[in-house]
Structures are given as C-alpha cells and as structure tokens.
C-alpha atoms as a PDB file:
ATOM      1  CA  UNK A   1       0.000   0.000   0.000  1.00  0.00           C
ATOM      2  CA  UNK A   2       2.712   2.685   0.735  1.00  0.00           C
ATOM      3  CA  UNK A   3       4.831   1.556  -2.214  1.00  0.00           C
ATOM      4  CA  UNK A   4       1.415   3.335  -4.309  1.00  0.00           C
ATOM      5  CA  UNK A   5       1.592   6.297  -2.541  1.00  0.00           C
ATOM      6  CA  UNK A   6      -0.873   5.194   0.464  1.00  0.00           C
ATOM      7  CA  UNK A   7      -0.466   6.377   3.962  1.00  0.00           C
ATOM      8  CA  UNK A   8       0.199   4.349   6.997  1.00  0.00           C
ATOM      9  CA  UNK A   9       0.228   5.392  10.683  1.00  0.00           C
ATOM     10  CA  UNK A  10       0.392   3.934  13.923  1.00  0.00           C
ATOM     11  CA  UNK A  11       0.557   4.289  17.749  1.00  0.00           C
ATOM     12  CA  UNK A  12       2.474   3.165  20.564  1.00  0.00           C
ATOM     13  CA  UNK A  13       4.118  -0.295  18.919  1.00  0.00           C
ATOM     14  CA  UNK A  14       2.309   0.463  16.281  1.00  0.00           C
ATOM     15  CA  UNK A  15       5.151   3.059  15.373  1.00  0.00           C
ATOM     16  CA  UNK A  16       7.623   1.687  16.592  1.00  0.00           C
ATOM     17  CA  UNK A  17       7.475  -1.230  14.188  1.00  0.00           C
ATOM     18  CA  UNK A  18       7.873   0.968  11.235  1.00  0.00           C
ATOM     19  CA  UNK A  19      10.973   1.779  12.084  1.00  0.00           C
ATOM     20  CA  UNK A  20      14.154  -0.336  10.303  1.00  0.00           C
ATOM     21  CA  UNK A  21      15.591  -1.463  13.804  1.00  0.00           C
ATOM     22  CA  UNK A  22      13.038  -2.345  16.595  1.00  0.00           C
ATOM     23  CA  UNK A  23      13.897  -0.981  19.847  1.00  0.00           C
ATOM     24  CA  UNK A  24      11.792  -3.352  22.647  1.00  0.00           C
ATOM     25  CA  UNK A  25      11.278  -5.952  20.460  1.00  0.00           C
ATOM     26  CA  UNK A  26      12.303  -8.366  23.073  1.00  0.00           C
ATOM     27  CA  UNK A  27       9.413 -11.162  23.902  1.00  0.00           C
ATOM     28  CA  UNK A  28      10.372 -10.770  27.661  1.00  0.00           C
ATOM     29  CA  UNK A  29       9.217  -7.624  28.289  1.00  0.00           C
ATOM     30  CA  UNK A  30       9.276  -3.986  26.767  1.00  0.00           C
ATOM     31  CA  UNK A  31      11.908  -2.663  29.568  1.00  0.00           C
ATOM     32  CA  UNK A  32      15.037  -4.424  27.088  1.00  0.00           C
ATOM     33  CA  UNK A  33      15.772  -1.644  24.414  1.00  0.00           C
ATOM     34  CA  UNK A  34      17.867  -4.124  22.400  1.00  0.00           C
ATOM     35  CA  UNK A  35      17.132  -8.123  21.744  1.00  0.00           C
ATOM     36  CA  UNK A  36      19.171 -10.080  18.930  1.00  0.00           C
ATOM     37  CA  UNK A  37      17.425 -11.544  17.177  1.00  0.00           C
ATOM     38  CA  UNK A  38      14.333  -9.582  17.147  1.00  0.00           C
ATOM     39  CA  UNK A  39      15.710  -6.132  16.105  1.00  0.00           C
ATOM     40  CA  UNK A  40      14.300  -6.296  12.570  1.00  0.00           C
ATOM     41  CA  UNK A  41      11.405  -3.731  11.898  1.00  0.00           C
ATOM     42  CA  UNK A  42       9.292  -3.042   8.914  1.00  0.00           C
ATOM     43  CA  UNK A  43      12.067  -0.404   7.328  1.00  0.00           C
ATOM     44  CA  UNK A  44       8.991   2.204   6.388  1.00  0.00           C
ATOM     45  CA  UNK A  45      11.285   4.744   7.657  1.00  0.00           C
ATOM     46  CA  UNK A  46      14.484   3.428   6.320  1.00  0.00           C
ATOM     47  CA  UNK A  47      17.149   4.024   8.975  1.00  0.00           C
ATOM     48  CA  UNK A  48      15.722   4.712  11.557  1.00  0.00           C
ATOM     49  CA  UNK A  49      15.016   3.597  15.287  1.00  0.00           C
ATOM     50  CA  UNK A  50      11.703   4.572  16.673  1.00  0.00           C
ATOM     51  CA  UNK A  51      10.522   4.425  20.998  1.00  0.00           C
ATOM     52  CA  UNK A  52       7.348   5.641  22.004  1.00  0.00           C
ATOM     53  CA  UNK A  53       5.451   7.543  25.357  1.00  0.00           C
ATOM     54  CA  UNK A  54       8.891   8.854  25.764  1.00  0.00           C
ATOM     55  CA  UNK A  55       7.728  11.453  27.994  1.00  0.00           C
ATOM     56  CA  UNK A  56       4.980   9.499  29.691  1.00  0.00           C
ATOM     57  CA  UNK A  57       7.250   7.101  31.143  1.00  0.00           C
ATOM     58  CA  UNK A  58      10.500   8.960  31.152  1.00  0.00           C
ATOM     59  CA  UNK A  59      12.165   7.281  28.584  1.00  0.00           C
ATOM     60  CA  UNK A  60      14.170  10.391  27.556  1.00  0.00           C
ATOM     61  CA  UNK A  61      17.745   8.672  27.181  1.00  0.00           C
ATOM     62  CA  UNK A  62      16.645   5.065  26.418  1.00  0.00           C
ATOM     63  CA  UNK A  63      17.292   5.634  22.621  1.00  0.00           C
ATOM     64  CA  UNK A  64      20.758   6.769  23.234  1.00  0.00           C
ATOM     65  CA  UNK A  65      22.355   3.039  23.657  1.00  0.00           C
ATOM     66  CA  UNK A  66      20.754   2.164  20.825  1.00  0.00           C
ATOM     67  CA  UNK A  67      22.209   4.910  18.414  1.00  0.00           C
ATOM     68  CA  UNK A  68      25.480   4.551  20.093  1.00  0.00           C
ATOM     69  CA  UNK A  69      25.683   0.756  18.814  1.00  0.00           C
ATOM     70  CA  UNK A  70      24.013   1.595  16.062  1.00  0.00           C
ATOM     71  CA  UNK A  71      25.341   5.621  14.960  1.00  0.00           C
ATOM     72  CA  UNK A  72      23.807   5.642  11.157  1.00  0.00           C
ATOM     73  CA  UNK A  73      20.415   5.179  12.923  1.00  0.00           C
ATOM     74  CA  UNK A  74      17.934   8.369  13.103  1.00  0.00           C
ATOM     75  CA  UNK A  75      16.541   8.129  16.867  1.00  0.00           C
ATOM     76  CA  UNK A  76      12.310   9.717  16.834  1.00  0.00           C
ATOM     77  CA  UNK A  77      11.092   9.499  20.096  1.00  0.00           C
ATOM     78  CA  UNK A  78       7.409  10.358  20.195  1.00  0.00           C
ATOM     79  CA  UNK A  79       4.764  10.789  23.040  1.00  0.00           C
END
C-alpha cells in the first residue's frame, strides 16, 4: 500500500514497528531496548530507530544506547 503512494500510521508499537531497527522488540518484556534476534522492523522509515510515550514514562535517554551501537540510525522518540 505505501509503495502506491498510500499512507500508513500507527501508535504506541504500532510506530515503533515501522521503524528499520526495533527498539523493545524483546518477547520478555518492553523494559530491554535491544534483543538479537528480534531487532528487525518493517524499514517504512528506512534508517531509523523509533521508541514511544517517551515522555509518559520517562524514557528520555533510552534511545541513546541504541544509536550509540548503532550511529547511522535516526533516533524519533514520540509521546
């Protein structure tokens, strides 16, 4: 659908999967910001790494581990 100019959207891990790296992908819980083997998102926006309700739950530096391992990553934290 996007590939013919549709629009997707999503909330809470519904954004964050769109995102080419998925941070809290880990099937133990949502507190681990990085889980091999399940780090693969759907790549809509290529490059990047994308948390959510950073400000709700004070997750203000969580993305910065992340881009450190990862530095051609964009970081988006939205609320």
């Amino acid at each position: 659908m996007l590939n013919r100019g549709g629009v997707i959207g999503g909330s809470s891990a519904g954004a964050t999967i769109q995102g080419s790296y998925l941070v809290r992908g880990a099937p133990e819980g949502n507190y681990i910001m990085m889980s091999h083997g399940h780090e693969e998102g759907f790549g809509f926006l290529r490059n990047s790494a994308i948390d959510q309700h950073l400000l709700a739950r004070k997750r203000e530096n969580d993305l910065l581990p992340v881009i450190r391992r990862h530095p051609q990553l964009l970081g988006v934290g939205i609320d």
